[in-house]
N, C-alpha and C. Protein backbone atom coordinates (compact mmCIF):
# COMPACT_ATOMS: atom_id res chain seq x y z
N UNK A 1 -0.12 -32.33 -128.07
CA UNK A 1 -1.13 -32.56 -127.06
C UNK A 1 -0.66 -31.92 -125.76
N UNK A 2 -1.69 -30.95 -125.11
CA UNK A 2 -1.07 -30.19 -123.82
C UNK A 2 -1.53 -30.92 -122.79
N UNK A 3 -1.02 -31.20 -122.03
CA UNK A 3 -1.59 -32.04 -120.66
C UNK A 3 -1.64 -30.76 -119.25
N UNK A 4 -2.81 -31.19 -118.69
CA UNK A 4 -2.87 -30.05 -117.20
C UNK A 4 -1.48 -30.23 -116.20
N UNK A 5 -1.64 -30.01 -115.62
CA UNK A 5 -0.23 -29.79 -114.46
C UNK A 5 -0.23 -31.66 -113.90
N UNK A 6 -1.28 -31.97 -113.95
CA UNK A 6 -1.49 -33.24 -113.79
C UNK A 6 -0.86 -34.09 -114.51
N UNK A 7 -0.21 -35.42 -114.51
CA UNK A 7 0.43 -36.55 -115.82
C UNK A 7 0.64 -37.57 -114.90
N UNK A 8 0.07 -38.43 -116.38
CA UNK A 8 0.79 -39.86 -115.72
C UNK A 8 2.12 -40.20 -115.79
N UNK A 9 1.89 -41.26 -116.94
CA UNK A 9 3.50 -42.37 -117.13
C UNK A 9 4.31 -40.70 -118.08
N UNK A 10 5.49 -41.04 -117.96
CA UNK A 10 6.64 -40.09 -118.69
C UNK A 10 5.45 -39.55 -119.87
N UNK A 11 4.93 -38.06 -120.08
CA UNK A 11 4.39 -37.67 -121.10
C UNK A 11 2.99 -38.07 -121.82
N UNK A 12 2.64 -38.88 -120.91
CA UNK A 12 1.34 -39.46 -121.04
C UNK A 12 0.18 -38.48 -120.43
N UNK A 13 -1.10 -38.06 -120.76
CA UNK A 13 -1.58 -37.29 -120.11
C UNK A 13 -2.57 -38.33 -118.82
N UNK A 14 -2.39 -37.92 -117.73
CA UNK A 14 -3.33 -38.76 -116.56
C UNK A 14 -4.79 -38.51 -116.76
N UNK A 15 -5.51 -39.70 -117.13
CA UNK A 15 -7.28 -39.36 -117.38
C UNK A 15 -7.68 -38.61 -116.88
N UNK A 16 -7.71 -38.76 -115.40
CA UNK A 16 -8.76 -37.94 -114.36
C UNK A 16 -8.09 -36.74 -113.90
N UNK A 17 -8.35 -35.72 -114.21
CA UNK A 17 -7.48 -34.85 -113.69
C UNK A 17 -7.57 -34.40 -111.82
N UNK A 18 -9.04 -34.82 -111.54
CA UNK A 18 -9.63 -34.70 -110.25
C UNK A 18 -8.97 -36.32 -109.48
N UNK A 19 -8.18 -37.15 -110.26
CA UNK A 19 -7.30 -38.43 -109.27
C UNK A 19 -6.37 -37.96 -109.69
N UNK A 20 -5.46 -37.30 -109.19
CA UNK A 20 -3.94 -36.99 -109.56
C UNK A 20 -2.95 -38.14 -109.33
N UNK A 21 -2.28 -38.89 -110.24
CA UNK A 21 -1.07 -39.63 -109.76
C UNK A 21 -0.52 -39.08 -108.14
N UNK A 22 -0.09 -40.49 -107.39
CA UNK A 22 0.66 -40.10 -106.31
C UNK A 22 2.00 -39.44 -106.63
N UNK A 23 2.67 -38.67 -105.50
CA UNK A 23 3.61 -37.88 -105.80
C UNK A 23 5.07 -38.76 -105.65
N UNK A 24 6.49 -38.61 -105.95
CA UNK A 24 7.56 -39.87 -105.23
C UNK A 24 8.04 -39.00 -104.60
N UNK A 25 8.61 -39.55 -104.13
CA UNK A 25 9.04 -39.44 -102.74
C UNK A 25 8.38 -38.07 -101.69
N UNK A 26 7.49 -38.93 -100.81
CA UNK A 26 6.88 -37.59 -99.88
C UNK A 26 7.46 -37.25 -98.91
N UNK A 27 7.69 -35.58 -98.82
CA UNK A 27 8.77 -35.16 -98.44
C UNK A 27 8.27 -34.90 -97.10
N UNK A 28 7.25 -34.87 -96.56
CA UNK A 28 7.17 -34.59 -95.76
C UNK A 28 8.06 -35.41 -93.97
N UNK A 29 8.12 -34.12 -93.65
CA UNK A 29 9.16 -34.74 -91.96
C UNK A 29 8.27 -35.28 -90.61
N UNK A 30 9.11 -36.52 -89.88
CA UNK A 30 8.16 -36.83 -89.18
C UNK A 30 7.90 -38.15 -89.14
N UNK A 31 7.27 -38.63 -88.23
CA UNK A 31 7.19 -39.77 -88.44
C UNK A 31 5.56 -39.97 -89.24
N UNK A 32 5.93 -41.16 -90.07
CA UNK A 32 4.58 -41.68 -90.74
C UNK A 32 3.04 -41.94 -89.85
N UNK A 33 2.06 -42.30 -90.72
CA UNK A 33 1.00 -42.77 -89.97
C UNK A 33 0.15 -43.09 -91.16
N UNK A 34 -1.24 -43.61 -90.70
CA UNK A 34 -1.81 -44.06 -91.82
C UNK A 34 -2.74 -43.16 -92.38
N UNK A 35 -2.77 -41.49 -91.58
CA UNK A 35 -3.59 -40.30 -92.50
C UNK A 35 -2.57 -39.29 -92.97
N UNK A 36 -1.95 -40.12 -92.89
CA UNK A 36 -0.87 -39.19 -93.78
C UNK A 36 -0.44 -39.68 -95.26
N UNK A 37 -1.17 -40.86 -95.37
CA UNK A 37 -0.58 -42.06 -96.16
C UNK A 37 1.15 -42.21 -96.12
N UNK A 38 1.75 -42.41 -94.92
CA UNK A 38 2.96 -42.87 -94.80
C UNK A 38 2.54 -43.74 -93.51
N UNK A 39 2.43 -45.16 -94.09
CA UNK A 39 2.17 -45.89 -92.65
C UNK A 39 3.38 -46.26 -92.46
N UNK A 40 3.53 -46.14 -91.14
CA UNK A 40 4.84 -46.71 -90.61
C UNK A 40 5.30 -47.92 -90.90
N UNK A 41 6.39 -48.44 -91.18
CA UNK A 41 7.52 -49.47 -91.57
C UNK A 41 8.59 -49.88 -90.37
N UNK A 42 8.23 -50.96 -89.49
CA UNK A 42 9.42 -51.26 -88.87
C UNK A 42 10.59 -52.50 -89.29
N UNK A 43 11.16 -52.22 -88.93
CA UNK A 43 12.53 -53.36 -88.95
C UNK A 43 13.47 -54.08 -88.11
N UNK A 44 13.78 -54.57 -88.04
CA UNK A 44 15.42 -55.33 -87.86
C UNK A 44 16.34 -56.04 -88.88
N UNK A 45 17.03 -55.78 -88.66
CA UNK A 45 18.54 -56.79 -89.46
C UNK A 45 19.61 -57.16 -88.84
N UNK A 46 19.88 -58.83 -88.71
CA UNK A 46 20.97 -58.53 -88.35
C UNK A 46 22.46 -59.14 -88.65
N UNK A 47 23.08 -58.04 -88.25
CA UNK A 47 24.39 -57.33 -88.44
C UNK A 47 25.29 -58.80 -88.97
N UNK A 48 24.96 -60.00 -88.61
CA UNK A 48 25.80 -60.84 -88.43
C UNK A 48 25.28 -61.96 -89.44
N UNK A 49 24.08 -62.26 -89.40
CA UNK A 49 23.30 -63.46 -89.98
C UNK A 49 22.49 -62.74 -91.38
N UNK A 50 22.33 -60.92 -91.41
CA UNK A 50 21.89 -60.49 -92.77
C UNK A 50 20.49 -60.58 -92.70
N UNK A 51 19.87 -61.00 -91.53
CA UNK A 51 18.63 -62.04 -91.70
C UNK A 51 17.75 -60.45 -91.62
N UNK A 52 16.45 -60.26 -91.80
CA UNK A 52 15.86 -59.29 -91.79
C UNK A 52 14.16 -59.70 -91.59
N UNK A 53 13.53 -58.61 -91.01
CA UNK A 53 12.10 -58.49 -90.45
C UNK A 53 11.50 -57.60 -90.46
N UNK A 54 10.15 -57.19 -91.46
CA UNK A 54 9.83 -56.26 -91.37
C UNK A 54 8.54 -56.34 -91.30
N UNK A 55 7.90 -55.29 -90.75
CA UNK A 55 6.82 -55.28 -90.79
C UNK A 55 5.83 -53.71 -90.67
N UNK A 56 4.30 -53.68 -91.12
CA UNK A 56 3.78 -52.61 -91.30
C UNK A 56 3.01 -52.53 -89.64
N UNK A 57 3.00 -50.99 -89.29
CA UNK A 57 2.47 -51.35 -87.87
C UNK A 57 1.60 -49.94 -88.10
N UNK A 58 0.38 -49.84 -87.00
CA UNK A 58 -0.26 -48.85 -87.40
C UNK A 58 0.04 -47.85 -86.36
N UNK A 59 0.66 -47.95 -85.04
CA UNK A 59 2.10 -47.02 -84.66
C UNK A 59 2.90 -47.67 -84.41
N UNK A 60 3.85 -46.52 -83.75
CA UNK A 60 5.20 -46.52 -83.47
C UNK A 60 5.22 -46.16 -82.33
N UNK A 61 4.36 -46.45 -80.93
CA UNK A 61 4.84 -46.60 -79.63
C UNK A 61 5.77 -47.51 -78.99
N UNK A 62 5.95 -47.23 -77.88
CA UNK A 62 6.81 -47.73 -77.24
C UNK A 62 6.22 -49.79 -77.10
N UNK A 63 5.70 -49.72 -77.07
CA UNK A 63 4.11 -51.30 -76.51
C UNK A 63 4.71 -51.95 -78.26
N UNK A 64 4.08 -51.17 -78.99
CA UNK A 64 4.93 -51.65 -80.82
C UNK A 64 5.79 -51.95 -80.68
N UNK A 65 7.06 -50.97 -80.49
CA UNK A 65 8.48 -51.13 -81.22
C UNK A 65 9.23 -52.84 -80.19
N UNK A 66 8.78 -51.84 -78.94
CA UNK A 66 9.13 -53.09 -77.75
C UNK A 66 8.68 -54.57 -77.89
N UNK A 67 7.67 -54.62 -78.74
CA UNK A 67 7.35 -55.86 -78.96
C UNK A 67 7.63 -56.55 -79.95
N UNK A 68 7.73 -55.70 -81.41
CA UNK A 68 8.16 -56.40 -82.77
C UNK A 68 9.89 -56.79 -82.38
N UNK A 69 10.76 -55.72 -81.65
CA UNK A 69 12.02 -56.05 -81.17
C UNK A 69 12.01 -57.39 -80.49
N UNK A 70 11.62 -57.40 -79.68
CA UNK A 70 11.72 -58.51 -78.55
C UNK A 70 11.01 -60.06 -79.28
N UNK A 71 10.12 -59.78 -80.48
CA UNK A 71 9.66 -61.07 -80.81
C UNK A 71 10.49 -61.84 -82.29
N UNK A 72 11.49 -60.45 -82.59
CA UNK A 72 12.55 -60.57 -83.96
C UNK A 72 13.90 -60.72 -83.48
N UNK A 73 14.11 -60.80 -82.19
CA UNK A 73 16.08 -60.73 -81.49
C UNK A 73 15.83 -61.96 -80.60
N UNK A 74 16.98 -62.06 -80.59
CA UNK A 74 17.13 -63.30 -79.85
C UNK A 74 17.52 -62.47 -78.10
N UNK A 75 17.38 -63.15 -76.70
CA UNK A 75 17.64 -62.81 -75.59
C UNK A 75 19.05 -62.51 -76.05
N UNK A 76 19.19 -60.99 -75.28
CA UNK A 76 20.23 -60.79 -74.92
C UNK A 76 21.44 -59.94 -76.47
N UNK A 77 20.62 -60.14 -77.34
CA UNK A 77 20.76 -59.26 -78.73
C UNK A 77 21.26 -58.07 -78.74
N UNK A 78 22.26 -57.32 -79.17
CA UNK A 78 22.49 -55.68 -78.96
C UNK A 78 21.57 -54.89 -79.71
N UNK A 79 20.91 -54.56 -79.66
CA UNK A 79 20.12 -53.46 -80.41
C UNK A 79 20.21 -52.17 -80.52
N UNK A 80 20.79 -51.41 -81.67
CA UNK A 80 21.22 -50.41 -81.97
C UNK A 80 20.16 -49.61 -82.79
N UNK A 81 19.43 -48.43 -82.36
CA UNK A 81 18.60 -47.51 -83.02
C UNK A 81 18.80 -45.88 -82.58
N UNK A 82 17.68 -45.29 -83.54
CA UNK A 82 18.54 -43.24 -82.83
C UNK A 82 17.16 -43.64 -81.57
N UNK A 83 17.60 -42.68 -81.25
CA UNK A 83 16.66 -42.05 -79.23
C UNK A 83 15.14 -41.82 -79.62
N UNK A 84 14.35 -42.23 -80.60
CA UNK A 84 13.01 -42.41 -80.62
C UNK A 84 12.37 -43.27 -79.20
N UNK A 85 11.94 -42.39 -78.62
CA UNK A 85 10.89 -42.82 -77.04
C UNK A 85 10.44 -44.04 -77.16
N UNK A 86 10.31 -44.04 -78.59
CA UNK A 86 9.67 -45.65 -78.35
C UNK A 86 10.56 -46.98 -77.85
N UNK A 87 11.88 -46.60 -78.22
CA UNK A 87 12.57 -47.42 -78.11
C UNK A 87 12.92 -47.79 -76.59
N UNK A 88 12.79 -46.87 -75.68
CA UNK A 88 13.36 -46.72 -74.26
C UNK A 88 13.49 -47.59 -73.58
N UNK A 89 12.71 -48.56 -73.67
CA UNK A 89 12.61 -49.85 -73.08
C UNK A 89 13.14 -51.05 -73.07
N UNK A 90 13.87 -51.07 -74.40
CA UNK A 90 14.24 -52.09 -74.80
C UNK A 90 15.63 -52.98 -74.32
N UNK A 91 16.19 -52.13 -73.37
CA UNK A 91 17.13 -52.49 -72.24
C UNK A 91 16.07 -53.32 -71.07
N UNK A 92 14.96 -52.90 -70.93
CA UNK A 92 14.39 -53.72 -69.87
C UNK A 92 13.76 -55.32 -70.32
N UNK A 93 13.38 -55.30 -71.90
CA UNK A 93 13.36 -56.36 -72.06
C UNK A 93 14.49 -57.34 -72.55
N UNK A 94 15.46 -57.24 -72.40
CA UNK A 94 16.39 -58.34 -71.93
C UNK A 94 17.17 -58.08 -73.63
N UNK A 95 17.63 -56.79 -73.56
CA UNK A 95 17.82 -56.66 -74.41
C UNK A 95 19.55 -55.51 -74.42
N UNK A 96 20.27 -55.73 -75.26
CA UNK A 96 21.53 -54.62 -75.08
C UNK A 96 21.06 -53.61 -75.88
N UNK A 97 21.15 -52.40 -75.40
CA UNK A 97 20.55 -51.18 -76.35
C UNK A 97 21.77 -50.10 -76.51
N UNK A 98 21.69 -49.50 -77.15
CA UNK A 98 22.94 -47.98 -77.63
C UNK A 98 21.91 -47.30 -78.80
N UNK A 99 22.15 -46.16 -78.51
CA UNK A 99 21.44 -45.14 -79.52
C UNK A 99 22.49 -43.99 -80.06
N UNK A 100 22.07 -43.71 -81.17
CA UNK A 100 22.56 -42.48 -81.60
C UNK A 100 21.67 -41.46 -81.84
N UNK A 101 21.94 -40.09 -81.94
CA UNK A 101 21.14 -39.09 -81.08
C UNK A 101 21.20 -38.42 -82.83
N UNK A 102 20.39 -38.26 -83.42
CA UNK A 102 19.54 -37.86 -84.83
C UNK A 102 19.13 -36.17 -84.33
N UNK A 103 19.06 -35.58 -83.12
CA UNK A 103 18.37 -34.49 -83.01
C UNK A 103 19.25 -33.30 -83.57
N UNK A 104 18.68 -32.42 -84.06
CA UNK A 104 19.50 -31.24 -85.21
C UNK A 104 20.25 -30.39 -84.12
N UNK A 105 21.46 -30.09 -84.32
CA UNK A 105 22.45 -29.20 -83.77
C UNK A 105 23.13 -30.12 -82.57
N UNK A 106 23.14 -31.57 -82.55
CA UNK A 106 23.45 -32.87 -81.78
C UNK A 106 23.93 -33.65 -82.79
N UNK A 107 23.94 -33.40 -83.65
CA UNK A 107 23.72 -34.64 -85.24
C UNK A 107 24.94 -35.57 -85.20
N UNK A 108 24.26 -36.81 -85.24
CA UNK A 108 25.39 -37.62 -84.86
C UNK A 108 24.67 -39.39 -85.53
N UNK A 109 25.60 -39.54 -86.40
CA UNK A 109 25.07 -41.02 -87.15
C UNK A 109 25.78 -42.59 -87.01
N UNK A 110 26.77 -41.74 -86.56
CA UNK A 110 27.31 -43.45 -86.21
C UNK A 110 28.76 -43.11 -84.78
N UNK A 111 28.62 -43.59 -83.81
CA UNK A 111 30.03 -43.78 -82.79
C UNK A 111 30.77 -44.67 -82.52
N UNK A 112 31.93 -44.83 -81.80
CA UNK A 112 32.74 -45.54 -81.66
C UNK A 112 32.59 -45.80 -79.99
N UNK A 113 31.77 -46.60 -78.94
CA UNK A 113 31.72 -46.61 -77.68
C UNK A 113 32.79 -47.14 -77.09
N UNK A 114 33.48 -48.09 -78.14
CA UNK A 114 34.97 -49.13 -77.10
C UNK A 114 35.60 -48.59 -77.52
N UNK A 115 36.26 -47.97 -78.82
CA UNK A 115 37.70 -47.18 -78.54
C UNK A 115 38.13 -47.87 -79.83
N UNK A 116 37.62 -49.16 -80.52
CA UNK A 116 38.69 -49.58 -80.88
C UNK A 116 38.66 -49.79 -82.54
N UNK A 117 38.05 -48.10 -82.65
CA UNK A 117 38.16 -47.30 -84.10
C UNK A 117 36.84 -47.70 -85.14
N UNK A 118 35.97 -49.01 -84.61
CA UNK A 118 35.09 -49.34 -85.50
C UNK A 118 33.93 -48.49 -84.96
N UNK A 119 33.11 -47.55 -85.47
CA UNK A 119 31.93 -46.68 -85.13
C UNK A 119 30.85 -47.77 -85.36
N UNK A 120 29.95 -48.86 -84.15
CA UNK A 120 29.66 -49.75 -84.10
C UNK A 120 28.36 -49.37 -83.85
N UNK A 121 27.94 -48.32 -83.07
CA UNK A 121 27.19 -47.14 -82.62
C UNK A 121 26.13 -46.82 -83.93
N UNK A 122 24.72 -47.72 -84.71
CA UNK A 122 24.54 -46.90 -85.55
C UNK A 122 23.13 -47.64 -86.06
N UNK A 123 22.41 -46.85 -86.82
CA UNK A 123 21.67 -47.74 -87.43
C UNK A 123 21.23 -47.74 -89.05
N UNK A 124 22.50 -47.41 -89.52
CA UNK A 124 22.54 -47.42 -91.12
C UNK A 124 22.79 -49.16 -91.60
N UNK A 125 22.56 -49.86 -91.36
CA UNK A 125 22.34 -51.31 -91.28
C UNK A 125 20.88 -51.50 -91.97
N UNK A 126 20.04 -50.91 -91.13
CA UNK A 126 18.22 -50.58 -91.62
C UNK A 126 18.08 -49.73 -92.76
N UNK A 127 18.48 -48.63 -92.92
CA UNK A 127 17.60 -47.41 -93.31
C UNK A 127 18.22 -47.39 -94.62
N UNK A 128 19.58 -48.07 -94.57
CA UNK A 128 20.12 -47.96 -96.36
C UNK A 128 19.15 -49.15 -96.93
């Protein structure tokens, strides 16, 4: 049995050839949105308690991020993310902030700010 370029499950042929199965993993770069079908996904975790929060948002401005942060941390919380604009604020709401800088030919994923060898600097906590 020949199947079109189209398929479903492992070797199965997909009925409709005009509904194509979704693709995995979409490669596309950038941040998500909801016409892209990558709606954005935010988070926290934290570092100490494991505890975690997530939620679907339909952006990722600054008014968003600043607010799901500030309503998931406790006053006075360190909050560690890369230099997305949205985040900029989050020192003004009563919050400790450090970023690491994700931009290409800068590339940089985790630092050490006190010296005292632990690269604390990071936000692979979330994204793994």
């Amino acid at each position: 049995m020949k199947c079109s370029r189209t398929r479903g499950k492992k070797g199965i042929c997909h009925p409709d050839p005009d509904d194509p199965p979704r693709r995995r993993a979409n490669k596309q770069r950038g941040h998500g949105n909801f016409d892209n079908d990558r709606p954005p996904v935010v988070g926290v975790v934290g570092r100490g308690s494991g505890a975690v929060a997530l939620a679907v948002v339909g952006r990722t401005d600054q008014e968003t991020l600043t607010s799901f942060v500030g309503s998931s941390t406790v006053a006075e919380a360190m909050v560690y993310t890369d230099e997305w604009k949205g985040y900029a604020r989050l020192a003004q709401n009563n919050r400790g902030h450090a970023t690491v800088n994700h931009t290409p030919g800068q590339r940089e994923w985790a630092r050490d700010d006190d010296g005292d060898g632990i690269r604390e600097v990071h936000d692979n906590t979330l994204e793994g």
